[in-house]
Protein backbone atom coordinates (compact mmCIF):
# COMPACT_ATOMS: atom_id res chain seq x y z
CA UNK A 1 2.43 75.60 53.66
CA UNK A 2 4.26 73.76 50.80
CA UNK A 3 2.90 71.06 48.73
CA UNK A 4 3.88 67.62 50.55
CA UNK A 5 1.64 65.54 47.91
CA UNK A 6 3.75 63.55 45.80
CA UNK A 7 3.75 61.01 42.37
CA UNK A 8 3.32 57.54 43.60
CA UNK A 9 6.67 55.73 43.16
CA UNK A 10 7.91 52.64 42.58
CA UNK A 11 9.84 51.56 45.83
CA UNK A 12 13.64 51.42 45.41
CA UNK A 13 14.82 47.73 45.13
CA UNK A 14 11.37 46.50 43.52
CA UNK A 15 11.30 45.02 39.86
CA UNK A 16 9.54 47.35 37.19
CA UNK A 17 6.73 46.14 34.79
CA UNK A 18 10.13 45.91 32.17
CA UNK A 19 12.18 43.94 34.47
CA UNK A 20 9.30 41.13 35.21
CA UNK A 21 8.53 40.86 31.93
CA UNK A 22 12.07 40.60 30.76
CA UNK A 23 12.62 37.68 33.44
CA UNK A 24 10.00 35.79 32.01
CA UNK A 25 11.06 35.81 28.63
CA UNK A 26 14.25 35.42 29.91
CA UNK A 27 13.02 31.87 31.42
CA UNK A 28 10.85 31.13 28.56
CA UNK A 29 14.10 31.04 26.22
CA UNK A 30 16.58 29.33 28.51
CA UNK A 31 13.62 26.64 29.06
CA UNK A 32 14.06 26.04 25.16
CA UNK A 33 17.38 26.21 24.95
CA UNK A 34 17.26 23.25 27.36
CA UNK A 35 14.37 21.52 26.22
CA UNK A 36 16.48 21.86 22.41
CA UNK A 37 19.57 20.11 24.07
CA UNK A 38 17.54 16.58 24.30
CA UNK A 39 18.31 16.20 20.50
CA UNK A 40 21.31 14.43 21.07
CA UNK A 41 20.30 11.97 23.17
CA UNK A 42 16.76 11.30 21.29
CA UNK A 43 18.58 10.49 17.89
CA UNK A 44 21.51 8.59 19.78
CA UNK A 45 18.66 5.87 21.13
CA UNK A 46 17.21 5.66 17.66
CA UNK A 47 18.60 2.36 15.65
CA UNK A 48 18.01 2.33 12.15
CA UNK A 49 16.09 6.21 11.44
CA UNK A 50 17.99 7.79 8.83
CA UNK A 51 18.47 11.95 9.64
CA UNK A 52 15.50 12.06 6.87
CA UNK A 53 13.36 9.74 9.09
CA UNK A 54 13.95 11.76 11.98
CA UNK A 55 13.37 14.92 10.31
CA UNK A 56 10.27 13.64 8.66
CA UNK A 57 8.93 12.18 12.25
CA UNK A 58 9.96 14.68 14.53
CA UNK A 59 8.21 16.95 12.23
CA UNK A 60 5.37 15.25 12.28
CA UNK A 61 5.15 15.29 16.37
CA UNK A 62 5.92 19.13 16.17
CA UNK A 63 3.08 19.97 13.45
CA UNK A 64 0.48 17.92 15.95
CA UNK A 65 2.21 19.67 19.30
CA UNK A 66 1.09 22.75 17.54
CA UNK A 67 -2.11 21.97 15.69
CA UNK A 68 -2.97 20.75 19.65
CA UNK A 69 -2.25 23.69 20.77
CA UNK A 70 -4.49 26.13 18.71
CA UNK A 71 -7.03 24.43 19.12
CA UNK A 72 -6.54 24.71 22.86
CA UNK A 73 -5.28 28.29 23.54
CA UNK A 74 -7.43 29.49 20.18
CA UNK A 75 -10.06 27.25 19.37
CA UNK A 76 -9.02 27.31 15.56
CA UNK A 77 -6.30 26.95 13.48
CA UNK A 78 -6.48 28.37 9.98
CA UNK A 79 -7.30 31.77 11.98
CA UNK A 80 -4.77 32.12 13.92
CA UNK A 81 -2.11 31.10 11.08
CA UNK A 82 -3.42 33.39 8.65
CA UNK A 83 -2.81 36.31 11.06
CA UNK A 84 1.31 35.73 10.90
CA UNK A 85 1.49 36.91 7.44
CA UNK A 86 3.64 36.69 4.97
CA UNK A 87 6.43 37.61 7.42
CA UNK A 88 5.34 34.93 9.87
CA UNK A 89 5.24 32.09 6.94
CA UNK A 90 9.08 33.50 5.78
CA UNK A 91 9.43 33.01 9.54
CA UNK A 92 8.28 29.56 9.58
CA UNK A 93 10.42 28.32 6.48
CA UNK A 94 13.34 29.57 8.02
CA UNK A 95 12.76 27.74 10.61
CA UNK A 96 12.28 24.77 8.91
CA UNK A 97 14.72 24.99 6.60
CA UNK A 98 17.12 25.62 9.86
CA UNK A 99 16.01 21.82 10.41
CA UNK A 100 17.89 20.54 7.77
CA UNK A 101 20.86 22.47 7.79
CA UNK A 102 22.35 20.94 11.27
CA UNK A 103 22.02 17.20 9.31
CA UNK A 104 23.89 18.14 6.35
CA UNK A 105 26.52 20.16 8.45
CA UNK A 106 27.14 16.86 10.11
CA UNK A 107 27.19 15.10 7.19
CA UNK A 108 29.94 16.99 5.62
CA UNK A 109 31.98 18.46 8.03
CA UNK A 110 33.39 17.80 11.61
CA UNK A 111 31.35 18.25 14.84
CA UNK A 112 33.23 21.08 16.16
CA UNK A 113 33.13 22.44 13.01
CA UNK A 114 29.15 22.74 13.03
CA UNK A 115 29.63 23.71 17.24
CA UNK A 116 31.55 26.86 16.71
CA UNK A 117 30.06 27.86 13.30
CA UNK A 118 26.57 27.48 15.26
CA UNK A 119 28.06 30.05 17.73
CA UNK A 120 28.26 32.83 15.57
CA UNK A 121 24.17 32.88 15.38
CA UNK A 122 24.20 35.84 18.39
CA UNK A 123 26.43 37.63 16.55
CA UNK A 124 24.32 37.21 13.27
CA UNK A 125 21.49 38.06 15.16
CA UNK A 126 22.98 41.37 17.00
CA UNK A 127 23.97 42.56 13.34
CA UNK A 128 20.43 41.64 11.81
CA UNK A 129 18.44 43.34 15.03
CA UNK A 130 20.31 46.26 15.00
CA UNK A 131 19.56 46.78 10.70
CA UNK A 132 16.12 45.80 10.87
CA UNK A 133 14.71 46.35 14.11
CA UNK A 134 17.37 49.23 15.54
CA UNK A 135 18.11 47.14 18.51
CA UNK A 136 21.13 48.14 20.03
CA UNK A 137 23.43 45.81 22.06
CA UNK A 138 24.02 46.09 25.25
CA UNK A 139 27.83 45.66 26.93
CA UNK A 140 26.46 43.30 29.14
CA UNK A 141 25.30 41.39 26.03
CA UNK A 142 28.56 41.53 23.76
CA UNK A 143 30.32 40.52 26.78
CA UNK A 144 28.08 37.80 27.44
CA UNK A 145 28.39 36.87 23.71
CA UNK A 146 32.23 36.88 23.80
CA UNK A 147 32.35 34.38 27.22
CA UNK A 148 29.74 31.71 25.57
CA UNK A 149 32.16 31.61 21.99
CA UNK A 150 35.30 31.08 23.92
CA UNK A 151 33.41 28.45 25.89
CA UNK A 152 32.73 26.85 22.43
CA UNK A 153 36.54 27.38 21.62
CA UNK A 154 37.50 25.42 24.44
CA UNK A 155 34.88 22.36 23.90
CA UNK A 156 36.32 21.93 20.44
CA UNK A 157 39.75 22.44 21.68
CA UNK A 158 41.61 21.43 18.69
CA UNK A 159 38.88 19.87 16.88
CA UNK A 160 38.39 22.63 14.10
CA UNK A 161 40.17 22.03 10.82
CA UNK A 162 39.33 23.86 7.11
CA UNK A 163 38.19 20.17 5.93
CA UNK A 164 34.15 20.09 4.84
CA UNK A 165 33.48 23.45 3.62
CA UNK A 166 30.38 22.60 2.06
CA UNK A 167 28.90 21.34 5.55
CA UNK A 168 30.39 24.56 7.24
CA UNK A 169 28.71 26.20 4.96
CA UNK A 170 25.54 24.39 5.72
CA UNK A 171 26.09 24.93 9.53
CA UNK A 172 26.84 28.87 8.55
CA UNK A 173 23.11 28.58 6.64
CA UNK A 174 21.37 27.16 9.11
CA UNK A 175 23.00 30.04 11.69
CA UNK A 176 21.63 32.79 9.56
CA UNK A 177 18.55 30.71 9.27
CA UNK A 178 17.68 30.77 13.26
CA UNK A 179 19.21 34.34 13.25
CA UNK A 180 16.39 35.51 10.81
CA UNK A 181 13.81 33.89 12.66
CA UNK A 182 15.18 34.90 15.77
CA UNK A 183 14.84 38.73 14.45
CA UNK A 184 11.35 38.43 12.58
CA UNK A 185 10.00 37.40 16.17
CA UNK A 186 10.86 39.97 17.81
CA UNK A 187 9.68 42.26 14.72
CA UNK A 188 6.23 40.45 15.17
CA UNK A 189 5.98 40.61 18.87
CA UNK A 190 2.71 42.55 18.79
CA UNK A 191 0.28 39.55 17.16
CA UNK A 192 1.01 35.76 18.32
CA UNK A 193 3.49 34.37 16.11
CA UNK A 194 3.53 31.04 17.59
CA UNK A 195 1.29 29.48 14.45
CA UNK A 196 4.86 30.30 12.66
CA UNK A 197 6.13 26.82 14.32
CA UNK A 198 3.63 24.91 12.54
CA UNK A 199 4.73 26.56 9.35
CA UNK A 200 7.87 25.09 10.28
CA UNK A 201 6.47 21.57 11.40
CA UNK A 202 4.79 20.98 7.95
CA UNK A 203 7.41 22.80 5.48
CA UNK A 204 10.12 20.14 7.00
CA UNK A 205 7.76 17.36 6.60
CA UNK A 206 6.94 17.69 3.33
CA UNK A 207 10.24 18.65 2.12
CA UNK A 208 11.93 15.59 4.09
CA UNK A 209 9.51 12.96 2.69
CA UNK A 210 10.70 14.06 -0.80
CA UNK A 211 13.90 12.31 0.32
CA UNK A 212 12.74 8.98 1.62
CA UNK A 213 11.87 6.03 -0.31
CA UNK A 214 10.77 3.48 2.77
CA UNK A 215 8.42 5.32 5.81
CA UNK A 216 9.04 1.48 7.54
CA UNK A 217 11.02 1.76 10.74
CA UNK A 218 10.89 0.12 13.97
CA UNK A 219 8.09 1.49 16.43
CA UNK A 220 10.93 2.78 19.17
CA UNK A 221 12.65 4.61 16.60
CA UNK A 222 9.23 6.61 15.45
CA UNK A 223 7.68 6.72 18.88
CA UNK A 224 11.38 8.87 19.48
CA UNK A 225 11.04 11.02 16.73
CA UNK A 226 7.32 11.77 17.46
CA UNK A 227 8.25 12.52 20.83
CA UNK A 228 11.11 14.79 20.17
CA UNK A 229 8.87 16.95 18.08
CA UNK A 230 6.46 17.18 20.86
CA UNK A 231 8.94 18.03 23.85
CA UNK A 232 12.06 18.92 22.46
CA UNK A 233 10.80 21.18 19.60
CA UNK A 234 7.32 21.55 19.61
CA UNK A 235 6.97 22.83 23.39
CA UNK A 236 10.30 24.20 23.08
CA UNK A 237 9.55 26.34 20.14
CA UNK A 238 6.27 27.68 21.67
CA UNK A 239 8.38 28.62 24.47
CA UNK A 240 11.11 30.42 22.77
CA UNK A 241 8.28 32.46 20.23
CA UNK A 242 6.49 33.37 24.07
CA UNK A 243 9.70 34.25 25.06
CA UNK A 244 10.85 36.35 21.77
CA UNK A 245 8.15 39.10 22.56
CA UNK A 246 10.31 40.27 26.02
CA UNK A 247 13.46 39.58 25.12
CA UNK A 248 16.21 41.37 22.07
CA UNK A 249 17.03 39.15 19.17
CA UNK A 250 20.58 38.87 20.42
CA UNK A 251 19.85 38.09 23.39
CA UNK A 252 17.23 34.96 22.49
CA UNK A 253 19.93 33.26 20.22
CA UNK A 254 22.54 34.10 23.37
CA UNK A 255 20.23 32.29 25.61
CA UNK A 256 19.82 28.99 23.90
CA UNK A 257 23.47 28.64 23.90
CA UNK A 258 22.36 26.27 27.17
CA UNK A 259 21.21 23.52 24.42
CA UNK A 260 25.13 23.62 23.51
CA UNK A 261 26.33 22.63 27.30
CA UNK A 262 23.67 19.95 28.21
CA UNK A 263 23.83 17.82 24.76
CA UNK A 264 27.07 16.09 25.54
CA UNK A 265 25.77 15.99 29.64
CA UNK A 266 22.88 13.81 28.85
CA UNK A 267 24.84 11.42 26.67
CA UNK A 268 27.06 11.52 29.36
CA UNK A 269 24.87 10.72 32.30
CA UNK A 270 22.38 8.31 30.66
CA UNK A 271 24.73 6.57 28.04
CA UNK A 272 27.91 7.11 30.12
CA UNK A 273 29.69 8.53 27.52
CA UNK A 274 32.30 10.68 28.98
CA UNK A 275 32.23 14.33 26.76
CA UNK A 276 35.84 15.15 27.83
CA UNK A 277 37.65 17.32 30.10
CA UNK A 278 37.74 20.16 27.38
CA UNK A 279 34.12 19.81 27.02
CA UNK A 280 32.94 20.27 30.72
CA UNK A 281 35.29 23.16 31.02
CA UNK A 282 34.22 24.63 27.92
CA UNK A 283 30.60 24.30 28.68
CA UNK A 284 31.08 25.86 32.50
CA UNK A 285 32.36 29.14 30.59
CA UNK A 286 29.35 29.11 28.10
CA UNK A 287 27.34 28.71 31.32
CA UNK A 288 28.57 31.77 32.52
CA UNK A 289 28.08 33.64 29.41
CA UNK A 290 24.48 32.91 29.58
CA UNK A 291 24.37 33.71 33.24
CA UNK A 292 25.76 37.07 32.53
CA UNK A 293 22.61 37.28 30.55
CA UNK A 294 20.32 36.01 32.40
CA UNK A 295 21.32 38.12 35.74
CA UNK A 296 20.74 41.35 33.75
CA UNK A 297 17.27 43.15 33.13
CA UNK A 298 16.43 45.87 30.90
CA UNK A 299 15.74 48.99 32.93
CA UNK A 300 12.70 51.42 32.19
CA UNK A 301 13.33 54.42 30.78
CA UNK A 302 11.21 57.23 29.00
CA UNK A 303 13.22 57.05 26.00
CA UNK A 304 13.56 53.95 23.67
CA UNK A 305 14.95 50.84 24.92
CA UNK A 306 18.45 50.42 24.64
CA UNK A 307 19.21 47.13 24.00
């Protein structure tokens, strides 16, 4: 009589362990990425905050978000922060200095200038996760990667010009900057690298109160910067470093691309300022770029992940 006992397996159509766990990350990031698209609108309602001041504030409310939040998940904080390293404190300053390097863009160069310049961080990261971690890139991804830079194209639909090299080259620092961090994430995935934001939080503060002679500003314009470091970057960091263990470097900097679509939709619907045709119709293909993304999951297999 033959054998009729068989391996249990998983039924067809049902998510593996790989897939769930991708999803989440997957969520995780694109809840930053929107969470990182209230910038625009926070420092538009501020009134006399110099990019220092909000630097210096925000910084403030993101070092607190995560001092907060040690204590909670770890009940400690020197602990926890020690664990990260030296890699996870390299981690940190890039991420800090990354803070910076969006202000002096804009300071020196056009807006669209910094937008498509910004959108070259996937790439970056593809090329850095594929040296240092051997993360190959999917076709699904490099697809997904080309849709969300023509969407940028379109949205700065003759806006680039060669003017303000010195901020693109900011913009092109602070690009690499988020693509290093992006990568040394995912290289730390095994311990909790989330103390690495606070790393951040204080580098930025200290180095941005180098730069400011008077602290003095009016209480709306602090109680703004405080609370974008809590929401948009504190929680939004915590949720992209959760995110970072499940999901390819590539990929994370791929997802945020949603921060680039809702900026200009915020100003739009709670300052009625109209972003343009070009914009909406550049932001619907970035949308889909990130969709692609998004719909995909990584697939289990017995040999290493193909990314």
């Amino acid at each position: 009589m033959p054998n009729t006992s068989t391996t249990p397996a998983m039924e067809v159509g049902t998510p593996s362990v790989d897939d769930q766990l991708y999803r989440r990350g997957a969520l995780l990031v694109i809840t930053c990425g929107l969470l990182w698209s209230l910038a625009g609108i926070g420092v538009r309602m501020t009134t006399e905050a110099t990019g220092w001041h909000i630097v210096f504030y925000r910084s403030i409310g993101v070092s607190i978000t995560l001092f907060v939040y040690l204590l909670w998940q770890q009940k400690q904080v020197l602990a926890p922060v020690k664990s990260i390293g030296l890699l996870g404190f390299a981690a940190g300053t890039l991420m800090g200095a990354s803070f910076f390097g969006n202000i002096f863009a804009l300071l020196y160069t056009s807006v669209a200038n910094v937008t498509f310049i910004l959108s070259t961080a996937p790439f970056i990261a593809a090329i850095l996760g594929r040296l240092m971690l051997g993360e190959r890139v999917k076709k699904r991804t490099w697809l997904a990667i080309a849709c969300t830079t023509s969407g940028v194209l379109v949205m700065v639909n003759g806006g680039l010009s060669s003017d303000g090299l010195i901020g693109m080259g900011f913009a092109f620092f602070m690009a690499v900057c988020y693509a290093g961090f992006s990568v040394i994430m995912r290289h730390g995935k095994a311990i909790d690298m989330v103390p690495t934001a606070l790393v951040a939080g204080l580098t930025s503060m200290a180095f941005a109160a180098l730069f400011i002679h008077d602290f003095t500003l009016p209480s709306k314009d602090i109680l703004i910067a405080l609370g974008l470091g809590v929401v948009q970057m504190g929680f939004a960091l915590i949720c992209f470093i959760k995110g970072s263990r499940y999901v390819p470097a590539a990929e994370l900097t791929l997802l945020t691309m949603l921060e680039v679509i809702l900026s200009p939709l915020w100003v739009w619907l709670l300052l009625n300022e109209h972003p343009g045709n070009w914009t909406l119709v550049g932001g619907a293909i970035i949308m889909l770029g990130v969709f692609i993304q998004a719909s995909g999951a990584r697939r289990k297999h017995r040999h290493p992940a193909v990314y």
